[in-house]
Protein backbone atom coordinates (compact mmCIF):
# COMPACT_ATOMS: atom_id res chain seq x y z
CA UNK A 1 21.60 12.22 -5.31
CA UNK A 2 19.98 11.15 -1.91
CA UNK A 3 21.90 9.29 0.88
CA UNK A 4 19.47 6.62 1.57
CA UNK A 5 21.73 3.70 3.39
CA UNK A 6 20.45 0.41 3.65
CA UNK A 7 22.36 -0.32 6.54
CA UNK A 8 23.84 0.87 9.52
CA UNK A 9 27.17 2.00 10.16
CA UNK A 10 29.66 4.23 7.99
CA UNK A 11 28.68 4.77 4.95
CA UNK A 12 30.84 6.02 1.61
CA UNK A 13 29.67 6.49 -1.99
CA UNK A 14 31.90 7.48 -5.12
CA UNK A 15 30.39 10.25 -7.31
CA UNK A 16 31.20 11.03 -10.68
CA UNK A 17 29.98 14.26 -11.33
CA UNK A 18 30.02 14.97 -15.05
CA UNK A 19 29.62 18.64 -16.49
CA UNK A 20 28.03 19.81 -19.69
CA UNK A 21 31.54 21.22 -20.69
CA UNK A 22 33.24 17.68 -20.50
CA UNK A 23 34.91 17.79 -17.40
CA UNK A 24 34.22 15.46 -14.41
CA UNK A 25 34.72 15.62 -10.94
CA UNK A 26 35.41 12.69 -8.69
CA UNK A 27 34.02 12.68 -5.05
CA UNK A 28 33.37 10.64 -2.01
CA UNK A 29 30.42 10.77 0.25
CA UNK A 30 30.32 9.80 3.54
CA UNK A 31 26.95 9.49 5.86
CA UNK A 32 26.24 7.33 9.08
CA UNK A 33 23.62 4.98 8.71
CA UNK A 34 21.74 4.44 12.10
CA UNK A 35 18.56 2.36 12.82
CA UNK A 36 15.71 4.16 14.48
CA UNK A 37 15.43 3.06 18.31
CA UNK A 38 12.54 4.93 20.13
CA UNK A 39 10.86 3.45 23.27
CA UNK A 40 8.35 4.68 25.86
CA UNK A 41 10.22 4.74 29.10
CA UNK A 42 7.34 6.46 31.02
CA UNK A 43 3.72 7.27 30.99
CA UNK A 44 2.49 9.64 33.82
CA UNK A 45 5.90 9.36 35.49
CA UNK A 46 5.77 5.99 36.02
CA UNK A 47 7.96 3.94 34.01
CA UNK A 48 7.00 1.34 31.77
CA UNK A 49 7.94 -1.99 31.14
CA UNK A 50 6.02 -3.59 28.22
CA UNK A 51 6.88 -7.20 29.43
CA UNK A 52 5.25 -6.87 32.58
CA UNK A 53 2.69 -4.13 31.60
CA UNK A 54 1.14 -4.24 28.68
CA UNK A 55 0.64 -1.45 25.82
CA UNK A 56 -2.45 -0.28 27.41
CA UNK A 57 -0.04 1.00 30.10
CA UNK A 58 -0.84 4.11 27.35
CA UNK A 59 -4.36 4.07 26.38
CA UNK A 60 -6.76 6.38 27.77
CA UNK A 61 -9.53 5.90 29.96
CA UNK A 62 -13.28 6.67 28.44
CA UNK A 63 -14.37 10.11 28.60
CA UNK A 64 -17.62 12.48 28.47
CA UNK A 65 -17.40 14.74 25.24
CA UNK A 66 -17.01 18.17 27.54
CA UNK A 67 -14.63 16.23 29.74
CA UNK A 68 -10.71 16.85 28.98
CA UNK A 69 -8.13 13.47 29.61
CA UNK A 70 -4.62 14.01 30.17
CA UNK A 71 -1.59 11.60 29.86
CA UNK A 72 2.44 12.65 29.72
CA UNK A 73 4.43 9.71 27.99
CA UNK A 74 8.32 10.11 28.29
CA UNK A 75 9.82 8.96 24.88
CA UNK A 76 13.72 8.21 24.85
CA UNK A 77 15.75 8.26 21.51
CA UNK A 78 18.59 5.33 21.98
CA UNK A 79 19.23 6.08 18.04
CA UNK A 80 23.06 8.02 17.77
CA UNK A 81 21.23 10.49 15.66
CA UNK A 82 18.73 13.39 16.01
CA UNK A 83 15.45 12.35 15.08
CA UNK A 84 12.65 15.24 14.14
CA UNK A 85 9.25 14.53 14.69
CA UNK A 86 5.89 15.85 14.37
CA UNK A 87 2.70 14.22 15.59
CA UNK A 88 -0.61 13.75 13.63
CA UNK A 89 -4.33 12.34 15.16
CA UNK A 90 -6.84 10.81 12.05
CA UNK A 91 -10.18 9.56 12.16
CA UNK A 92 -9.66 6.18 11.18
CA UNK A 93 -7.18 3.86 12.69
CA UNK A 94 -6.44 2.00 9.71
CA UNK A 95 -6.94 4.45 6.40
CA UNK A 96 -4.85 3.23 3.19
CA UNK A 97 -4.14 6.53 2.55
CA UNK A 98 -3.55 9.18 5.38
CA UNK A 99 -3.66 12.96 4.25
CA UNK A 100 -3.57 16.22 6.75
CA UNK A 101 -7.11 17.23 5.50
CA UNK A 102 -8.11 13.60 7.53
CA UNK A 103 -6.94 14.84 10.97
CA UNK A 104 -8.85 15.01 13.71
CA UNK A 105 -9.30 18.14 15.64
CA UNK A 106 -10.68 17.17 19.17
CA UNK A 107 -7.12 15.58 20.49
CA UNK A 108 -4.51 17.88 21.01
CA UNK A 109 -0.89 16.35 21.79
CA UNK A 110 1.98 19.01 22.64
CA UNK A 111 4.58 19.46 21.94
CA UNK A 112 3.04 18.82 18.30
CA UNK A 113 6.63 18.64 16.50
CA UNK A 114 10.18 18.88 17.10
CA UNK A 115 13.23 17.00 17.80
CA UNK A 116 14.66 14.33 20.00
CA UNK A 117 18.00 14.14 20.68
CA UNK A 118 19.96 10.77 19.99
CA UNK A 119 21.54 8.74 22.23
């Protein structure tokens, strides 16, 4: 069994679980349900808000292949939970079917997994 809620919130499930020997066991599972909530609050330490600026606030300007670009966007969790993450850069913008083997190797963005803290 998976805890997969469907909403947010407190969550409990009663499980039956039945053994081969015909006993059961009756249990109740409890999980917290929370909605993911992650915002850009700063690029280049300047914060950012999306009303006023808009999302190229975060795109980069053109470069020369030798040339290196650099840009340090703050991301804030407001989620209660712990949220792991890792990053991924692909060729195509819009490919029905991303796989690892697609990435692209000339972008580099650090740290390149982890986890945010909630809240």
């Amino acid at each position: 069994m998976s805890f997969n809620p469907e909403r947010e919130g407190k969550l409990e499930e009663n499980l039956i679980l039945a053994c081969d020997n015909q006993t059961s066991e009756f249990y109740k599972l409890t999980g917290y349900g929370a909605m993911m909530d992650l915002d850009i609050i700063a690029v280049d330490g300047k914060e950012v808000n999306f009303k006023e600026n808009p999302f190229e606030t975060v795109y980069f300007d053109n470069t020369n292949p030798t040339s290196e670009s650099k840009r340090v966007i703050r991301v804030k969790n407001s989620s209660p939970i712990l949220v792991p993450f890792h990053w991924s850069i692909y060729k195509q913008k819009n490919a029905q079917k991303i796989s690892l083997e697609n990435e692209d190797t000339h972008y580099r963005v650090e740290p390149a997994q982890g986890k945010i803290q909630g809240g």
